[in-house]
Protein backbone atom coordinates (compact mmCIF):
# COMPACT_ATOMS: atom_id res chain seq x y z
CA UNK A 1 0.00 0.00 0.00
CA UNK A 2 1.11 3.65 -0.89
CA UNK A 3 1.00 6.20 1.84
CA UNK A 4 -2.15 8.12 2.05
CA UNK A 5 -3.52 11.14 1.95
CA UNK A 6 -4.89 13.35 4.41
CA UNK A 7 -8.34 12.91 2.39
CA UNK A 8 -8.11 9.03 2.69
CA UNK A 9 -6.97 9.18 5.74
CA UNK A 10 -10.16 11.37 6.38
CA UNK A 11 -12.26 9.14 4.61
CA UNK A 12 -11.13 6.10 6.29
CA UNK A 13 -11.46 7.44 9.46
CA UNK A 14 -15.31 8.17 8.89
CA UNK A 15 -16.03 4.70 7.83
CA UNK A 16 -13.93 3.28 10.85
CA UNK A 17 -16.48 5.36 13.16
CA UNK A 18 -19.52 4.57 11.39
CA UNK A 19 -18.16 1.06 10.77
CA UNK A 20 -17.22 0.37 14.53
CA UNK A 21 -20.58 1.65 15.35
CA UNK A 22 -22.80 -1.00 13.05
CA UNK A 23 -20.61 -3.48 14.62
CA UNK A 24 -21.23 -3.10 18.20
CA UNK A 25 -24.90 -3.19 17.78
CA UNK A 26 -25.57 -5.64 15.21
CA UNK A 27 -21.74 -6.58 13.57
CA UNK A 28 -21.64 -6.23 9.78
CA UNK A 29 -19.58 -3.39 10.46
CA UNK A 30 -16.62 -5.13 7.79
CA UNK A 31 -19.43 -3.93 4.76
CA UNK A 32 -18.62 -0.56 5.63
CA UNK A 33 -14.93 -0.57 6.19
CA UNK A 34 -13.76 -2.95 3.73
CA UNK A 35 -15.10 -1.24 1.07
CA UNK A 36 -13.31 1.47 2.00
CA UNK A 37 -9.70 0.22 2.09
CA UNK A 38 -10.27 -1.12 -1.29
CA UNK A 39 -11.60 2.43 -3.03
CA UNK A 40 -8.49 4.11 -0.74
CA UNK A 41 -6.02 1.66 -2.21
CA UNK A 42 -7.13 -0.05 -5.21
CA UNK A 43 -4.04 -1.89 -6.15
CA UNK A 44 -3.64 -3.32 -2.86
CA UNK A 45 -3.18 -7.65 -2.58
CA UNK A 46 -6.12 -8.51 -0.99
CA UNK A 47 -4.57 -9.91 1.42
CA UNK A 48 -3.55 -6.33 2.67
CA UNK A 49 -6.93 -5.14 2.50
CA UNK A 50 -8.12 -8.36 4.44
CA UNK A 51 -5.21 -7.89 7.50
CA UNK A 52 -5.75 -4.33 7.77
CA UNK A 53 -9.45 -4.59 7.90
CA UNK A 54 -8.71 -7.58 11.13
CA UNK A 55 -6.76 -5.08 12.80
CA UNK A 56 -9.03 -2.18 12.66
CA UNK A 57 -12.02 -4.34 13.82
CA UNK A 58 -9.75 -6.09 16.32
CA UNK A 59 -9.40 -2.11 17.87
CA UNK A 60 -13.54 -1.94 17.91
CA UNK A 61 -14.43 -5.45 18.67
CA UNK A 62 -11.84 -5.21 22.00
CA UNK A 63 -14.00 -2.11 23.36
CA UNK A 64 -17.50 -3.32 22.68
CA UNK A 65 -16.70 -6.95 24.29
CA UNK A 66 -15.85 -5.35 27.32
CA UNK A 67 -18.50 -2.71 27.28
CA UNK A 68 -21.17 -5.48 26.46
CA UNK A 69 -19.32 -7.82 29.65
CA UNK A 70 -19.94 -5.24 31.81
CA UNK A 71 -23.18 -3.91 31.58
CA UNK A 72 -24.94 -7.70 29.95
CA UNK A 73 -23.16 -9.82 31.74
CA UNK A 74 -23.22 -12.58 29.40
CA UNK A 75 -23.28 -16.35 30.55
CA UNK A 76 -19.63 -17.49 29.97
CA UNK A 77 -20.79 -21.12 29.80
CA UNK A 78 -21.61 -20.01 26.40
CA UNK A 79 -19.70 -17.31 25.51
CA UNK A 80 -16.30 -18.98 26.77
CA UNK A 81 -16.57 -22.37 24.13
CA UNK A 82 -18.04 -20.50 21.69
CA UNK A 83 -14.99 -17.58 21.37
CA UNK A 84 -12.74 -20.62 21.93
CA UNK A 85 -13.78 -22.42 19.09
CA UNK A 86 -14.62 -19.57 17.03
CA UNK A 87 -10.34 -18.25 17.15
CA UNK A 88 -9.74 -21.72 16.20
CA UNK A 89 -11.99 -21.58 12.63
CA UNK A 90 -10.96 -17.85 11.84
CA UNK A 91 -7.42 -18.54 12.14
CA UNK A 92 -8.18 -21.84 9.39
CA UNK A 93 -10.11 -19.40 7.33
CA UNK A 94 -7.48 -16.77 7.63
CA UNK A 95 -5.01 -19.27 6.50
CA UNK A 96 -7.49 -20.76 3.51
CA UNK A 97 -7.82 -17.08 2.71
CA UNK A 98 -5.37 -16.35 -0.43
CA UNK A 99 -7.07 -19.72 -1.87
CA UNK A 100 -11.08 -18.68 -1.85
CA UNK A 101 -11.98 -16.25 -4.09
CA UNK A 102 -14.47 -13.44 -3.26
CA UNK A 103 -16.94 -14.29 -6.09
CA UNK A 104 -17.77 -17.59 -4.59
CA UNK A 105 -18.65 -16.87 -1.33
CA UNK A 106 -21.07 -13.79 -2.38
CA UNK A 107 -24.36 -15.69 -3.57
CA UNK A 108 -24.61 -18.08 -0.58
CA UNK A 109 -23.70 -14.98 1.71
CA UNK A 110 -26.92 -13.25 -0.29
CA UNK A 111 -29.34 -16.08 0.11
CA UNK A 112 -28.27 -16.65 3.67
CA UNK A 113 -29.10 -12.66 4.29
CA UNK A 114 -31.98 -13.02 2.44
CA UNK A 115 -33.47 -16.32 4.91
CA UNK A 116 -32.42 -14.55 7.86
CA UNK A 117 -33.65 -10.99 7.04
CA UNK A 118 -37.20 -13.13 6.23
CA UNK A 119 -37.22 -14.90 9.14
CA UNK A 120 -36.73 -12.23 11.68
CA UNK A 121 -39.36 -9.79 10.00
CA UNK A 122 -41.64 -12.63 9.96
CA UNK A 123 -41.66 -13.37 13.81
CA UNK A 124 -41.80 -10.38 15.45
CA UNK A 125 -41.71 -12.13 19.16
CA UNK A 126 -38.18 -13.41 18.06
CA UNK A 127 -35.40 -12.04 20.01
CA UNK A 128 -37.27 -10.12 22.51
CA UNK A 129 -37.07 -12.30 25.82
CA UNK A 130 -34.05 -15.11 26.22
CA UNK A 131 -36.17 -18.45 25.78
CA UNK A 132 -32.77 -21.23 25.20
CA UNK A 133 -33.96 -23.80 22.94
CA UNK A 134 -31.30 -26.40 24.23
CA UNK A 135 -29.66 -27.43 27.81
CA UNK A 136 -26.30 -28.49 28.76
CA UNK A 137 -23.88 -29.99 26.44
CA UNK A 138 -26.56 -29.71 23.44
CA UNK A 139 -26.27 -26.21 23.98
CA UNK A 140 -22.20 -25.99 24.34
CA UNK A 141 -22.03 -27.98 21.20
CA UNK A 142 -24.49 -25.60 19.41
CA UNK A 143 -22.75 -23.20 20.34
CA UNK A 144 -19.33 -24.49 19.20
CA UNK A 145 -20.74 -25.58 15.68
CA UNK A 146 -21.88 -21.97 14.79
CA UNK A 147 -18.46 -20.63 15.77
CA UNK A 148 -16.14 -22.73 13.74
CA UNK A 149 -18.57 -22.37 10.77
CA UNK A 150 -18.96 -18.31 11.22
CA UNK A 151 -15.31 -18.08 12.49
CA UNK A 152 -14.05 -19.80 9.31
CA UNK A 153 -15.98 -17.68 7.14
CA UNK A 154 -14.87 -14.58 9.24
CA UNK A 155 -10.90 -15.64 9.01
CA UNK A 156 -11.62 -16.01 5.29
CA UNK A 157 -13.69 -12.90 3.98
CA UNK A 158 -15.68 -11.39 7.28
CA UNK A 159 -18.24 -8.81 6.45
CA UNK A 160 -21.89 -10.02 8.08
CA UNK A 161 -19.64 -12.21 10.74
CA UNK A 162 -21.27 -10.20 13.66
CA UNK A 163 -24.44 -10.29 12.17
CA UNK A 164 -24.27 -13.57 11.63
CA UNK A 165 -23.25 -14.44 15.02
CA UNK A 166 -26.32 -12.43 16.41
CA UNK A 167 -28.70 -14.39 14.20
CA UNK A 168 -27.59 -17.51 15.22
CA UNK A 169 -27.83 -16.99 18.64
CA UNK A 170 -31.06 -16.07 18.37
CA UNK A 171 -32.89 -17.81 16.15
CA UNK A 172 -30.64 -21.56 16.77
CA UNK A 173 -30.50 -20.77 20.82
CA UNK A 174 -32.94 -18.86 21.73
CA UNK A 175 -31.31 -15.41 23.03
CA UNK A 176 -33.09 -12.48 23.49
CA UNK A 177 -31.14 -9.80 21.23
CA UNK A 178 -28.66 -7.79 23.56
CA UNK A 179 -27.29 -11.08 25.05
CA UNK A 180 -27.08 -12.31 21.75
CA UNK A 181 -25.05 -9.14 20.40
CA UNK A 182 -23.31 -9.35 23.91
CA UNK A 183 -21.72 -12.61 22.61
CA UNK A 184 -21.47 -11.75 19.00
CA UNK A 185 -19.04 -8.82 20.19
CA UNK A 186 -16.70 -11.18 22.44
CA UNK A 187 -17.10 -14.44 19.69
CA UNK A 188 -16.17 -11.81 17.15
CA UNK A 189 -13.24 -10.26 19.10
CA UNK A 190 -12.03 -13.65 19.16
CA UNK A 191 -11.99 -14.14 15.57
CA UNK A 192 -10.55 -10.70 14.38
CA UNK A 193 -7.65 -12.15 16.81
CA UNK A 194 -6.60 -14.93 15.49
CA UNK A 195 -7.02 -13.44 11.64
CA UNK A 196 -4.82 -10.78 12.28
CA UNK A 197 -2.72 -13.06 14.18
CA UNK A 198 -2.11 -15.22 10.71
CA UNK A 199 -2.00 -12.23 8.79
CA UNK A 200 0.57 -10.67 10.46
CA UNK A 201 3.21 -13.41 10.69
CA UNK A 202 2.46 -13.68 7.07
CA UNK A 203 3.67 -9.99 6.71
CA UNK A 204 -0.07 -8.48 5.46
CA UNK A 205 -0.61 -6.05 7.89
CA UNK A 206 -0.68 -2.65 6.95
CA UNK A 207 -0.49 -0.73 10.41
CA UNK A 208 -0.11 2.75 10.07
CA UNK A 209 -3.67 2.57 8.24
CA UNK A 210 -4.98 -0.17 10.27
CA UNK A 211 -4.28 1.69 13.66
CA UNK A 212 -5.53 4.85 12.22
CA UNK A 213 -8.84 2.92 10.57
CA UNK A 214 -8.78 1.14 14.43
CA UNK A 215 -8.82 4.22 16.60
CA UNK A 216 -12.13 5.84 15.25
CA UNK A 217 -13.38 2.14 15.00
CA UNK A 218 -13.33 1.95 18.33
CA UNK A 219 -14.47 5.15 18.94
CA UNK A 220 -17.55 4.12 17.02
CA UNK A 221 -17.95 0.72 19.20
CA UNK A 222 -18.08 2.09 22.02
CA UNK A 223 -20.84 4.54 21.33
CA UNK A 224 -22.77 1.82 19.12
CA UNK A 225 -22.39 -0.81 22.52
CA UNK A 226 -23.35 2.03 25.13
CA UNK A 227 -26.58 2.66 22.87
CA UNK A 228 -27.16 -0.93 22.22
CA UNK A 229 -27.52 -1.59 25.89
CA UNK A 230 -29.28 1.70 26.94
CA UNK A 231 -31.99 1.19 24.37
CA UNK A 232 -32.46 -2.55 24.69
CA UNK A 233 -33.28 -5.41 22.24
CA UNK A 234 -36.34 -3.80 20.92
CA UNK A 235 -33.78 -1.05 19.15
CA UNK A 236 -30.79 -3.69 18.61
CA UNK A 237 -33.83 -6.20 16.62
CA UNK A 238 -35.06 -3.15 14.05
CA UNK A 239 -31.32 -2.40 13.39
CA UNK A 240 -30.76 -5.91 12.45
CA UNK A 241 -33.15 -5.58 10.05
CA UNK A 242 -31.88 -2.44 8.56
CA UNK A 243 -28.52 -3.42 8.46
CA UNK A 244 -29.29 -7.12 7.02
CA UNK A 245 -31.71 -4.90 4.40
CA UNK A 246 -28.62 -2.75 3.44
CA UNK A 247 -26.52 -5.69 3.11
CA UNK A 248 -28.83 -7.94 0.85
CA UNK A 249 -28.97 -4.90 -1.49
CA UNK A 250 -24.88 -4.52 -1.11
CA UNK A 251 -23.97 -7.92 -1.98
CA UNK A 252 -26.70 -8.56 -4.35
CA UNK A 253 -25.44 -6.36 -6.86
CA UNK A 254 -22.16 -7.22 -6.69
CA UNK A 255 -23.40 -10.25 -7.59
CA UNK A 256 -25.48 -9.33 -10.26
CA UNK A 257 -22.27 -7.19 -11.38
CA UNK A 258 -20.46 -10.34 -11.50
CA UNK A 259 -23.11 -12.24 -13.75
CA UNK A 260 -23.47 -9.35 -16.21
């Protein structure tokens, strides 16, 4: 990467900050910012784009877990497994990374959007008191299944992981929506870890910009977790929706880009 201007410095700040923001309250916040560091530096590897992106949501996600663990108090019979598990998959995916093109993962990331965005608008009760669907170790292995699937795909692309995450816990255990986000953040810290961990002894972080990109992430975080909590999972729920709305339309035209 070429060093920046103050302009793309500016602009790359912004979408840190609104970035870091959508990701403490629902995750997704990757649509935002990796976007950006591909318009700032177009002739970038990927894999650049891909580190520096980890580190900057590393900076966000490490503020909003520990915002969300002290004001939720999330259970960490889940939480603990599931961020365990989920380090383990992102650093394979990180790894797989420079082998899986883009292109294939977008269509099942836009049908998967689509079924979720569905199902949450069409059961409005979902989400809005904790009502676990398993006990015990059915619900530790739940739990672990969902986070070496969506810590894979987060070590390997990322943007939805959060979202993802929030869904899942949710709709598959039964949640109510701030806990869930409350263990999205942490499950998510977990995986922006151990990507950046792989991308940086591989030589792929970019740190000046990710630092930079990381500080107003994190700035954005904290506010997005602070509202999250004060406003509850009524507000958390129709920002899901929004954000899963804006995302569908993102991702479907890229694909329809791709197949015209």
């Amino acid at each position: 990467m070429h060093d920046p201007s103050l302009w793309t410095y500016l602009l790359l700040a912004l979408a840190g900050l609104f970035a870091g923001f959508v990701d403490a309250v629902v995750g997704g916040g990757g649509l935002v910012q990796l976007p950006a560091l591909v318009i700032a530096f177009p002739a970038a590897a990927p894999v650049q784009v891909l580190a520096t992106n980890k580190l900057a949501g590393t900076c966000g996600t490490s503020v909003s877990s520990v915002t969300y663990y002290r004001r939720v108090r999330p259970d960490p019979r889940t939480f603990v497994p599931l961020m365990v598990i989920a380090f383990l998959g992102s650093a394979a995916g990180a790894v797989a990374a420079s082998h899986l093109p883009k292109a294939a993962f977008d269509p099942v990331i836009l049908v998967a959007l689509v079924v979720v965005g569905t199902y949450v608008l069409l059961k409005p009760d979902l989400g809005r008191v904790t009502a676990l669907r398993f006990s015990g170790h059915r619900h530790t292995a739940a739990a672990c299944g969902a986070g070496l699937a969506i810590g894979f795909y987060d070590g390997a692309l990322g943007p939805g992981t959060g979202s993802f995450f929030v869904f899942t816990l949710v709709g598959l255990l039964g949640y109510n929506f701030l806990e869930a986000s409350a263990k999205a953040r942490i499950a998510n810290w977990a995986t922006n870890v151990a990507a950046m961990l792989v991308f940086a002894a591989q030589g792929a972080v970019v740190w000046k910009v990710g630092l930079v990109v990381g500080l107003c992430n994190l700035l954005g975080s904290y506010v997005g977790a602070r509202t999250a909590v004060s406003r509850g999972s009524a507000f958390v729920r129709v920002f899901f929706v929004l954000v899963v709305g804006a995302f569908i339309i993102k991702i479907g035209s890229d694909v329809v880009a791709a197949w015209t």
